[in-house]
Each structure stands twice: as structure tokens, then as C-alpha cells.
Protein backbone atom coordinates (compact mmCIF):
# COMPACT_ATOMS: atom_id res chain seq x y z
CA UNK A 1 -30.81 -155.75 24.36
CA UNK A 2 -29.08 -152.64 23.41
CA UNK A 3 -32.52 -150.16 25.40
CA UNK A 4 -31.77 -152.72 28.32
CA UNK A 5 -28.15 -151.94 29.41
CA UNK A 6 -28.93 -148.14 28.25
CA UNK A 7 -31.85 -148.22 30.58
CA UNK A 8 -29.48 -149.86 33.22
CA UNK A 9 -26.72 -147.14 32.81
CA UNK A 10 -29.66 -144.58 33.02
CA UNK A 11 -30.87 -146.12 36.65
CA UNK A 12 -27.32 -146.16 37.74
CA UNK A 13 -26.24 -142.37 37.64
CA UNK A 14 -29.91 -141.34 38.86
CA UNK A 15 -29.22 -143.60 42.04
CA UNK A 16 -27.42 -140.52 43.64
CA UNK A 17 -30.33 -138.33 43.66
CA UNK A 18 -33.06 -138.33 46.23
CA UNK A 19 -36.10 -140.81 45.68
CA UNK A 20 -38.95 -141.74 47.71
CA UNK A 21 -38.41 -145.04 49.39
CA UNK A 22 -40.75 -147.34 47.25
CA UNK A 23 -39.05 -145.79 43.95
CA UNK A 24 -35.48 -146.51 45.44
CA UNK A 25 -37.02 -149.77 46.03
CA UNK A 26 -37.49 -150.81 42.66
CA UNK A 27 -34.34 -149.16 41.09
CA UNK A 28 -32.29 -151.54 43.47
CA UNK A 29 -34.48 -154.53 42.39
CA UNK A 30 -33.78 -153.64 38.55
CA UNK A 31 -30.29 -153.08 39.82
CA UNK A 32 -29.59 -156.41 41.17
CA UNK A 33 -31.62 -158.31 38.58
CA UNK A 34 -30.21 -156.64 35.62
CA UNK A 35 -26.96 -157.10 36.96
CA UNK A 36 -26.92 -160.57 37.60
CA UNK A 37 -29.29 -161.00 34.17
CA UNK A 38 -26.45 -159.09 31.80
CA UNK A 39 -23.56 -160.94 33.36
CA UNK A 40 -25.51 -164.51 32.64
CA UNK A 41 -26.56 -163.03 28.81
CA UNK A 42 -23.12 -161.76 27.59
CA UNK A 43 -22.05 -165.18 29.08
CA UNK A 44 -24.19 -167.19 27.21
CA UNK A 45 -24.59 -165.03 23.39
CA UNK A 46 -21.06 -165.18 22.35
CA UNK A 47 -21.05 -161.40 21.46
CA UNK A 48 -24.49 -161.71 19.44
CA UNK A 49 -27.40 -159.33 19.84
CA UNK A 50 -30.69 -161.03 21.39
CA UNK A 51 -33.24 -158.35 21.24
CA UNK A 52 -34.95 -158.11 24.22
CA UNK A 53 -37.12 -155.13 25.39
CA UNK A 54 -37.71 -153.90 28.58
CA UNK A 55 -40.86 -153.98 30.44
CA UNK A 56 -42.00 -151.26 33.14
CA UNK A 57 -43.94 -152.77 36.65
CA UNK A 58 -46.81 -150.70 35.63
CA UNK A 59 -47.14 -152.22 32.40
CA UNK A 60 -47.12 -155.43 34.18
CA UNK A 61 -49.98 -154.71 36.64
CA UNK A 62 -51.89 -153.11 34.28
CA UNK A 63 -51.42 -155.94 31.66
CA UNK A 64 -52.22 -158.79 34.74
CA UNK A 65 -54.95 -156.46 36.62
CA UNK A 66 -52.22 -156.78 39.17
CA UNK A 67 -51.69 -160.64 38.83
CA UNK A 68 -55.68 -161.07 39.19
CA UNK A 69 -56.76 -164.70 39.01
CA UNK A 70 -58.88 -163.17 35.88
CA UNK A 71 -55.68 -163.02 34.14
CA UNK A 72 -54.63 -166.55 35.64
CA UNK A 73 -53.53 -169.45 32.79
CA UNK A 74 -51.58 -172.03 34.84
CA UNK A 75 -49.39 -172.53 37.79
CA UNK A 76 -46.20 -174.99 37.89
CA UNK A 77 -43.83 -175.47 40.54
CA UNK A 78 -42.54 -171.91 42.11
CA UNK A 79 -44.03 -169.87 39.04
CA UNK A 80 -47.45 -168.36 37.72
CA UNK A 81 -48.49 -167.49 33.74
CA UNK A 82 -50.75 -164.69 33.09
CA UNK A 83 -52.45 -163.66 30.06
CA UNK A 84 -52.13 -159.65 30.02
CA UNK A 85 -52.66 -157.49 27.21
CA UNK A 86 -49.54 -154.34 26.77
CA UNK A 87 -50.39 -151.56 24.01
CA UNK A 88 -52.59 -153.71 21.89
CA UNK A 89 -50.61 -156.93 22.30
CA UNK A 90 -51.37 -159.82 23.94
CA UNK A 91 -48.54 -161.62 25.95
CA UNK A 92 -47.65 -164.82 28.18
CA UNK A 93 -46.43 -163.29 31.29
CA UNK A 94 -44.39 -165.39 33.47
CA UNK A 95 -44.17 -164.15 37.24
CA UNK A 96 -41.59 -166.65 40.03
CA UNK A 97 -42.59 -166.71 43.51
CA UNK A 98 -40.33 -164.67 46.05
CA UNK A 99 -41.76 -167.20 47.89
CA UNK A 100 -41.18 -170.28 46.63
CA UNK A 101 -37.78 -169.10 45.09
CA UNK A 102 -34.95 -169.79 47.31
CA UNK A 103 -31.60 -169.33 47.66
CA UNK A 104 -30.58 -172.18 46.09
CA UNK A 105 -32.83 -171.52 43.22
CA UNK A 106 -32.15 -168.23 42.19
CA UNK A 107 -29.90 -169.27 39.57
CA UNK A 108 -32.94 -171.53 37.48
CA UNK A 109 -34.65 -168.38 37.41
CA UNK A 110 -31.87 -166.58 35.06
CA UNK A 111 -31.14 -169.90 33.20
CA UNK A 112 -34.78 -169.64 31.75
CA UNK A 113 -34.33 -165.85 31.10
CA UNK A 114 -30.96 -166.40 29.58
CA UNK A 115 -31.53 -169.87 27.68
CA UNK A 116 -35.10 -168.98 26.42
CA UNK A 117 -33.50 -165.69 24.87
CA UNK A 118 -31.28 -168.39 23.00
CA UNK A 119 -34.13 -170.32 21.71
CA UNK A 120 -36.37 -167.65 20.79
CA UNK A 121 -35.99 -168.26 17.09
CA UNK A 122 -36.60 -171.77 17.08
CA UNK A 123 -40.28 -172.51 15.93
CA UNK A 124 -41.25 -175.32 18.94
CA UNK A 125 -40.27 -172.73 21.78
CA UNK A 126 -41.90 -170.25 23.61
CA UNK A 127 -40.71 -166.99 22.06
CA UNK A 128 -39.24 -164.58 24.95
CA UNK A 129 -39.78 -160.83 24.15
CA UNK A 130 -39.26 -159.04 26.98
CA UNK A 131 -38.87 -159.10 30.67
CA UNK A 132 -39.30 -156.41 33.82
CA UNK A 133 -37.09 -156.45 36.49
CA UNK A 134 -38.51 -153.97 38.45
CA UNK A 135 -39.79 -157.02 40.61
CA UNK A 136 -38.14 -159.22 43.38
CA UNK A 137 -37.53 -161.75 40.35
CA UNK A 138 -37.57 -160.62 36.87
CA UNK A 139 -41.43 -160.94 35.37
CA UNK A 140 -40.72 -162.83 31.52
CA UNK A 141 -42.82 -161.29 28.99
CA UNK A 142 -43.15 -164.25 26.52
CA UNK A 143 -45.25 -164.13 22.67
CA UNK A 144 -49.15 -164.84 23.12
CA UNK A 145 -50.02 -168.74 23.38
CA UNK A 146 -54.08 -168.72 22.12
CA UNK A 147 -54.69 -172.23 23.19
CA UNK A 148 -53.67 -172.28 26.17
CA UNK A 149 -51.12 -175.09 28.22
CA UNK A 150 -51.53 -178.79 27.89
CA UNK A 151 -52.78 -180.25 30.97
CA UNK A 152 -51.63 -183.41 32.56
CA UNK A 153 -53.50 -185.48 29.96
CA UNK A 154 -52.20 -184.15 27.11
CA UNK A 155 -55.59 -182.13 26.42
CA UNK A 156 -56.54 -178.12 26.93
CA UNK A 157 -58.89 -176.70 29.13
CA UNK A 158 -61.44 -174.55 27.47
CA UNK A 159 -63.77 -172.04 29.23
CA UNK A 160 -63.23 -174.62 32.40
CA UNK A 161 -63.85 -177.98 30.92
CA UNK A 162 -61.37 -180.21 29.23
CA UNK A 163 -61.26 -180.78 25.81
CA UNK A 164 -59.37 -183.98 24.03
CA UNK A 165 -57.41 -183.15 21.09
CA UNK A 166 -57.76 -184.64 17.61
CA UNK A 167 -55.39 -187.87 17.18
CA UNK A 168 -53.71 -186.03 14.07
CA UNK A 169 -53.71 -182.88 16.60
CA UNK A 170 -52.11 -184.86 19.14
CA UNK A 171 -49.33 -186.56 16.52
CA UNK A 172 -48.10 -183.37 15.40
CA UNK A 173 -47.74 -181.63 19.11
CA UNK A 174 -45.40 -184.41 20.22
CA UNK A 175 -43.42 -184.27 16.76
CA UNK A 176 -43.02 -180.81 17.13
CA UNK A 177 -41.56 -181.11 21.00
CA UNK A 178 -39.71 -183.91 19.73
CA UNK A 179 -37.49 -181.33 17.33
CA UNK A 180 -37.55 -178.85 20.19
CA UNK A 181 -35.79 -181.35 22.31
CA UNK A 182 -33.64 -182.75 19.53
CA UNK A 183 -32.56 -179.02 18.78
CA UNK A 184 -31.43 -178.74 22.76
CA UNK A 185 -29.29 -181.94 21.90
CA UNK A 186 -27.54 -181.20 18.55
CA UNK A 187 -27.59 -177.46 17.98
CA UNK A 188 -25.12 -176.12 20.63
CA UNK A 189 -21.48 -177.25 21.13
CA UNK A 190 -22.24 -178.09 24.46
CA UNK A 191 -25.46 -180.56 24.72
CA UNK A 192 -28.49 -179.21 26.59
CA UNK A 193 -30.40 -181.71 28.93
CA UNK A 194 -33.88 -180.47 29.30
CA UNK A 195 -34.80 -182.62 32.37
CA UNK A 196 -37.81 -181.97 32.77
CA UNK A 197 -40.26 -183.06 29.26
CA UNK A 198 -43.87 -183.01 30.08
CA UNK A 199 -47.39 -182.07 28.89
CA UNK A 200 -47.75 -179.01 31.52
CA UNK A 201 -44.32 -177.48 29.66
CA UNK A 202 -45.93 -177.19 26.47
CA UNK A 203 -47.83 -174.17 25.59
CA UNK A 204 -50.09 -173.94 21.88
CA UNK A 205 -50.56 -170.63 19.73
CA UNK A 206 -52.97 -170.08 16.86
CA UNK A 207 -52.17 -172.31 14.42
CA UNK A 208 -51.56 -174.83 17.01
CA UNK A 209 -48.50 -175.00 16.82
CA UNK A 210 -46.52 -176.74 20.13
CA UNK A 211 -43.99 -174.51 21.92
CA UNK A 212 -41.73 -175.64 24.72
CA UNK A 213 -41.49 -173.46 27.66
CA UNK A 214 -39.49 -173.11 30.74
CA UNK A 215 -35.97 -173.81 30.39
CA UNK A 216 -34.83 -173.31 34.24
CA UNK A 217 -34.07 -177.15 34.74
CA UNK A 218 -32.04 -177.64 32.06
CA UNK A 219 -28.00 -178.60 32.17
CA UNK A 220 -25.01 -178.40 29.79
CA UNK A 221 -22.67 -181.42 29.00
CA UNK A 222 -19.40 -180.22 28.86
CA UNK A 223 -17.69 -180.00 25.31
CA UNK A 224 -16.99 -184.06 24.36
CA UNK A 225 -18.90 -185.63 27.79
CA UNK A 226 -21.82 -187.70 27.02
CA UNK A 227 -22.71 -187.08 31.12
CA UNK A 228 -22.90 -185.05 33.96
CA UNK A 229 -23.50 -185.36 37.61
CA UNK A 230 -26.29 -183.04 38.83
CA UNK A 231 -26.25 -181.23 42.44
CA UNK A 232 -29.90 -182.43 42.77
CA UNK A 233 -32.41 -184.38 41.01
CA UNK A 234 -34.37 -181.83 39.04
CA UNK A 235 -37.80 -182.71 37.30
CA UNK A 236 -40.94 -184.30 37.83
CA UNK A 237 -42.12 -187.68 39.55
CA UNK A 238 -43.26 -190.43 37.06
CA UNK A 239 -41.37 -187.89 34.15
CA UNK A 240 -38.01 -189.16 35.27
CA UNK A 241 -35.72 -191.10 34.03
CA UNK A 242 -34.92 -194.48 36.67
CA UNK A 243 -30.92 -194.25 36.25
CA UNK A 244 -31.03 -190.33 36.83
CA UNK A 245 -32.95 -190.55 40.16
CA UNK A 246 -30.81 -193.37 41.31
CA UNK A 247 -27.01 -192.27 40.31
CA UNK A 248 -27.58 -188.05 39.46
CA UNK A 249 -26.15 -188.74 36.11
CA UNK A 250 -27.88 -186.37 33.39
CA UNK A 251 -27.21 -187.79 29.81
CA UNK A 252 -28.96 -187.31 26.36
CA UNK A 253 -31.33 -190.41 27.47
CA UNK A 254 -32.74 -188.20 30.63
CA UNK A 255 -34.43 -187.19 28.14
CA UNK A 256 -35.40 -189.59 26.01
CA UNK A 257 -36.46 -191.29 28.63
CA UNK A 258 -38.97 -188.01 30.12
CA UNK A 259 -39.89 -187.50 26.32
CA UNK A 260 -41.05 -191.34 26.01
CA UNK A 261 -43.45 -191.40 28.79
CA UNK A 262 -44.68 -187.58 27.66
CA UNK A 263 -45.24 -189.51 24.37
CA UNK A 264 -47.77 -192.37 26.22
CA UNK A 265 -49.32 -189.62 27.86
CA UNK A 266 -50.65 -187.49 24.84
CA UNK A 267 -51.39 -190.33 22.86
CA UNK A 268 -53.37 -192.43 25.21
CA UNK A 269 -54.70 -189.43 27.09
CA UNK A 270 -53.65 -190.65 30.54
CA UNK A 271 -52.05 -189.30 33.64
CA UNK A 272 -49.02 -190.10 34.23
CA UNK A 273 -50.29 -191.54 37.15
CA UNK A 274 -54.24 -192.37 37.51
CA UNK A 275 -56.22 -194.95 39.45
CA UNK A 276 -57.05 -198.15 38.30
CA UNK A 277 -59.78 -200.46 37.80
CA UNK A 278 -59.22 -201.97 41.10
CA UNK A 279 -58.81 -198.55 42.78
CA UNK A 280 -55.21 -198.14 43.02
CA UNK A 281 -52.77 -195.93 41.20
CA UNK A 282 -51.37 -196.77 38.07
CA UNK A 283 -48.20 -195.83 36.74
CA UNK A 284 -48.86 -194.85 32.64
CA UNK A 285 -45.34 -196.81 32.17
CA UNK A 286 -46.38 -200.05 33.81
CA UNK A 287 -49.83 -199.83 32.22
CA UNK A 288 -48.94 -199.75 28.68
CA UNK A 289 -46.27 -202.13 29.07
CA UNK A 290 -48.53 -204.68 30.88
CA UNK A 291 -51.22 -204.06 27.96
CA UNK A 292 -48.90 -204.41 25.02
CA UNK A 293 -46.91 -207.67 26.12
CA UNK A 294 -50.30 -209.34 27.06
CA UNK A 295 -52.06 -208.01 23.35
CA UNK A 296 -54.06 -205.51 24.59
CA UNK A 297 -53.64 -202.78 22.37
CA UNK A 298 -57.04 -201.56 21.77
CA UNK A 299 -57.41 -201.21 25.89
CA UNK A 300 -55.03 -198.19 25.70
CA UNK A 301 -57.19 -196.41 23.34
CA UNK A 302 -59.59 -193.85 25.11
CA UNK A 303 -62.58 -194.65 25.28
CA UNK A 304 -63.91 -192.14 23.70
CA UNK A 305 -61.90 -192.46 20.27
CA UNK A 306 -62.94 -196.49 19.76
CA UNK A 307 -66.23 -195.57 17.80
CA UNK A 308 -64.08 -193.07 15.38
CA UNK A 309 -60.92 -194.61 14.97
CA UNK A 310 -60.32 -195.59 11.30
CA UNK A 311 -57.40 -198.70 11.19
CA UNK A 312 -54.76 -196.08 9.99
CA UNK A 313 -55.00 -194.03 13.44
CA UNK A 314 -55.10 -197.25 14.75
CA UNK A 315 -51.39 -198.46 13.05
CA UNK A 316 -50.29 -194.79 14.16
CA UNK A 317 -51.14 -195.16 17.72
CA UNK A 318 -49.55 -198.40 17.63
CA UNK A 319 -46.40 -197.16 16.34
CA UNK A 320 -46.44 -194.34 19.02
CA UNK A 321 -47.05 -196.64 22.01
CA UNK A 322 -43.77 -199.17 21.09
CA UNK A 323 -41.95 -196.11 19.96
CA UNK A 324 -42.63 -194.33 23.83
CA UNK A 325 -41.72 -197.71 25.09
CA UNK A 326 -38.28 -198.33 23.27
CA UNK A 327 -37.83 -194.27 24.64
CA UNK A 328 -38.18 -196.00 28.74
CA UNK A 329 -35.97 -198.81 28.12
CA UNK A 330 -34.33 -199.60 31.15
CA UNK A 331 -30.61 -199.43 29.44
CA UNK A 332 -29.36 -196.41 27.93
CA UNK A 333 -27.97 -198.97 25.06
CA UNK A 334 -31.35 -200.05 24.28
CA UNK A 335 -32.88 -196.35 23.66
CA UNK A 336 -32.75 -194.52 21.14
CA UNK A 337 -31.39 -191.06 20.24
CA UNK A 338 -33.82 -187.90 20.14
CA UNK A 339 -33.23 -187.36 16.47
CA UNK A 340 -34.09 -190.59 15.93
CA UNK A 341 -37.41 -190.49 18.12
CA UNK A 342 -37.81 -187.12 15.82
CA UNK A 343 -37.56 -188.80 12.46
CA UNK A 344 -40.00 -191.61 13.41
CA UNK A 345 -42.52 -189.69 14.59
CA UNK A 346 -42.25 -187.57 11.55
CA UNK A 347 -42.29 -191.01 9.46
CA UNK A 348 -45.75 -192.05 11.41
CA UNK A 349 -47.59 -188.51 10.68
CA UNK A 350 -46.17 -189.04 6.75
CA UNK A 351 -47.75 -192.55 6.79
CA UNK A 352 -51.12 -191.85 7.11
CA UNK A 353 -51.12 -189.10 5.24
CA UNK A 354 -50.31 -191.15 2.44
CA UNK A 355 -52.46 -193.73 3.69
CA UNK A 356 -55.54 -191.11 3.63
């Protein structure tokens, strides 16, 4: 933090001298971005150091072969993650679309800088190390994720084909993004609303550990509010919750309610939307409702796992499905509370370890 505003300081009094255009260039774009990036950090840190180092442009290109598709790892909404490789390191790098950015949008982009700083040491979040803003947007420079990004099925993608991931795998990826939400919830003074809880979010390092990434959607309560009306719907189709999209209230149930159908997709290993038997789409919501009121349990179980399955996985998956479903309850009454969704999934993984 402390290299960043001397570095900023440093960039201001050598403004004055003469520069060739392209250098001028990017001293005005680490200018305006570290301006705008300091002002939303001291806001948020309360006066507490969050180390953060400073990246050069050429570090960046050289890292990302100059944002080769070599170097590609996934693309969501107006943003791009590299894998690039600075002094012997390897790194997540995290580059927004001047693009695809806009006006009105500008201000997600220093949320996630700002609010993944705050979360960096928190276990079940992407650690942020760095960033460059030497770049129309600021380039995040984020710790090393070895396994990749969930895709929309809850599995990874490995040297271009999918892989599925263990049941016990599977449990322990959604209890761990269960505490990172929880944490967003019950940490903070104000509640943070994630908004936006889905596989393609969720990033896994060595040891497979789950780590929630990109914080740009997410929204504060104010102090003793349980809600807050949103500008705009923020999120993803199928991901959100019914009452948000309708009345652009964001509560604590936004996202239980995101979380719950995340949930149905990692365990059953389904879109959230994917076509049907009679050759229409599906919503995963309707599906697993449908199958568990008519006693049809074992039709949500991929195909693939039926030969393997002992009874135990069986009772867990079970307990996941009903638990994802009490998480989509229509009513807000009728959910329950993230720390609670926490502690049961917990309670599941325990049980068959006992069980085993």
C-alpha cells in the first residue's frame, strides 16, 4: 500500500517534465486510476494497512505474452483471467474490457479492487496481491489458482475436456463458498450482498481449496437495514433470486437464494439451464423440484455416479438437494440464513465421515 501512494507521489512531480506521448499516456492512466483507487481504499480500510504491490504494464505483457489466448483461463461478463508467470511466480491476472466497461460501470470495477483487498485474508477468497494501473482499467494481479475455474456444471476443464469432480470433492467446494458468503454477511458492520453466487465465480488452488472471486456486484446494507433497493438488477439469469428481479430489493436471502441453486448445480452436475428429454430447456430449479415431490431422487444423480455411489453419498446428496431447495423458497420467511446453510453443509460432510 505504502510503495503504491509513494509510487503515485513519484508520477506526480515527474508529470512536469517532458515525456514522449505514449509514456505521458500511461502516467495519466496510473494517474486517474490510482486516484480514484486510493480515494475508494482509504474509504473502505478504516485507517488499516492492506498491502498491495504495484505492478508495471511490462510485467503484465510479459507475464500474459501480451494477453495471448495461450495465457487465456476464462472469460465472464466484461472481464478476462490470464495465467502469467512475474519473477518466478505464477499469478491470476484479471484484465476489464475498455470495451465492455462503461460509464455506468466504472465504479464495479474499483468495488472488486477495493473489496477483494478486504477479503484477502479470508481462506475461501481469491487472494488480491497486486494490481497495475498503467492500463485504461486497473489489471488485478490475484494469488495462482492451479485448478483452474468451475465451469457451468460445477466441474473443471482439463487440457480441453471436462472433468467431474469427486462427490466428497464437490461437498467440500460448496461448504467452503458457503463460509465465504456467510463471512460477507456477518463479518462487517454493514452486511455485504454478493449478488451474484455461481459456479463460474469460484476459482480452485492446489490443495483444492474453493476461493470466491469477483466482488464487483456486490452491495452494502446500511448499518441496522435488513434491505436495500438496487439501481439495477445485477447478476446472472437462472442465479437470481425471483423477489430481487421483480421489486430491486437486495436482502441477505439474494443470496441464499443464488447460493441454493449454485448448490443443485454442483451436486447434480447440471446447468443451470439444459435441455430436456423432450428437447426443451429445463430450468435446474423446476427440475429438482418436480423430481423430489414426485420420488425421484435417484433421477437427479448423474449418470455417471449411479454404478459408484455407496448409500452414504447417496443420504448426502439427498440432504444437499432439500437443503438447495429450502435455500429457493419462494418466501424470504421460509429460507434460511447463510450461517445456517453453512453449518448444515458442514454437518452433511461430518456425517459420512463418521459414517465411513
Amino acid at each position: 500500500m505504502e510503495s503504491m501512494v509513494k509510487k503515485l507521489k513519484q508520477n506526480l512531480r515527474s508529470l512536469s517534465g517532458k515525456k514522449k506521448e505514449k509514456s505521458m499516456k500511461k502516467e495519466r492512466r496510473f494517474l486517474e486510476n490510482g486516484s480514484i483507487f486510493l480515494k475508494e481504499l482509504i474509504a473502505d480500510c478504516n485507517g488499516k494497512s492492506i498491502p498491495i504491490r504495484s505492478f508495471t504494464s511490462s510485467q503484465i505483457l510479459k507475464a500474459t505474452k501480451n494477453f495471448d489466448s495461450s495465457c487465456f483461463v476464462t472469460e465472464e461478463g466484461f472481464y478476462i483471467w490470464y495465467r502469467g508467470v512475474i519473477e518466478d511466480r505464477s499469478y491470476m491476472i484479471k484484465r476489464f474490457s475498455e470495451y465492455k466497461v462503461t460509464d455506468h460501470r466504472v465504479g464495479e470495477v474499483y468495488k472488486d479492487i477495493v473489496l477483494s483487498a478486504r477479503m484477502s485474508n479470508h481462506t475461501n477468497f481469491l487472494k488480491l496481491l497486486g494490481c497495475c494501473l498503467e492500463f485504461p482499467f486497473p489489471v488485478l494481479v490475484f494469488e495462482y489458482a492451479e485448478h483452474g475455474v468451475l465451469n457451468h456444471r460445477g466441474g473443471v476443464t482439463v487440457n480441453g475436456e471436462e472433468s467431474l469432480l469427486p462427490l466428497s470433492l464437490r461437498l467440500k467446494i460448496v461448504k467452503e463458498i458457503a463460509n465465504a458468503v456467510t463471512y460477507l454477511h456477518m463479518a462487517f458492520p454493514k452486511i455485504i450482498i454478493y449478488r451474484d453466487v455461481k459456479p463460474m465465480h469460484v476459482f480452485l488452488d492446489k490443495n483444492w481449496t474453493a476461493k470466491l472471486s469477483d466482488l464487483s456486484f456486490c452491495i452494502s446494507l446500511e448499518e441496522g437495514k435488513s434491505q436495500i433497493e438496487a439501481e439495477d438488477v445485477l447478476g446472472t439469469y437462472g442465479y437470481l433470486d425471483p423477489l430481487y428481479f421483480a421489486t430491486r430489493l437486495v436482502t441477505e436471502y439474494t443470496d441464499v437464494y443464488s447460493f441454493g441453486v449454485f448448490l443443485m448445480v454442483v451436486m447434480t452436475c447440471r446447468s443451470v439451464y439444459f435441455t430436456g428429454s423432450d428437447g426443451y430447456p429445463v430450468g435446474i430449479l423446476s427440475y429438482v423440484r418436480a423430481l423430489c415431490e414426485n420420488g425421484k431422487f435417484d433421477e437427479l444423480i448423474y449418470p455417471v455416479m449411479v454404478k459408484d455411489i455407496t448409500s452414504g453419498q447417496r443420504l448426502q446428496m439427498e440432504a444437499c438437494v432439500l437443503l438447495a431447495l429450502s435455500c429457493c423458497e419462494e418466501r424470504v420467511e421460509d429460507r434460511l440464513k447463510m450461517i445456517q446453510v453453512a453449518k448444515e453443509l458442514k454437518r452433511i460432510e461430518a456425517s459420512l465421515k463418521n459414517s465411513s
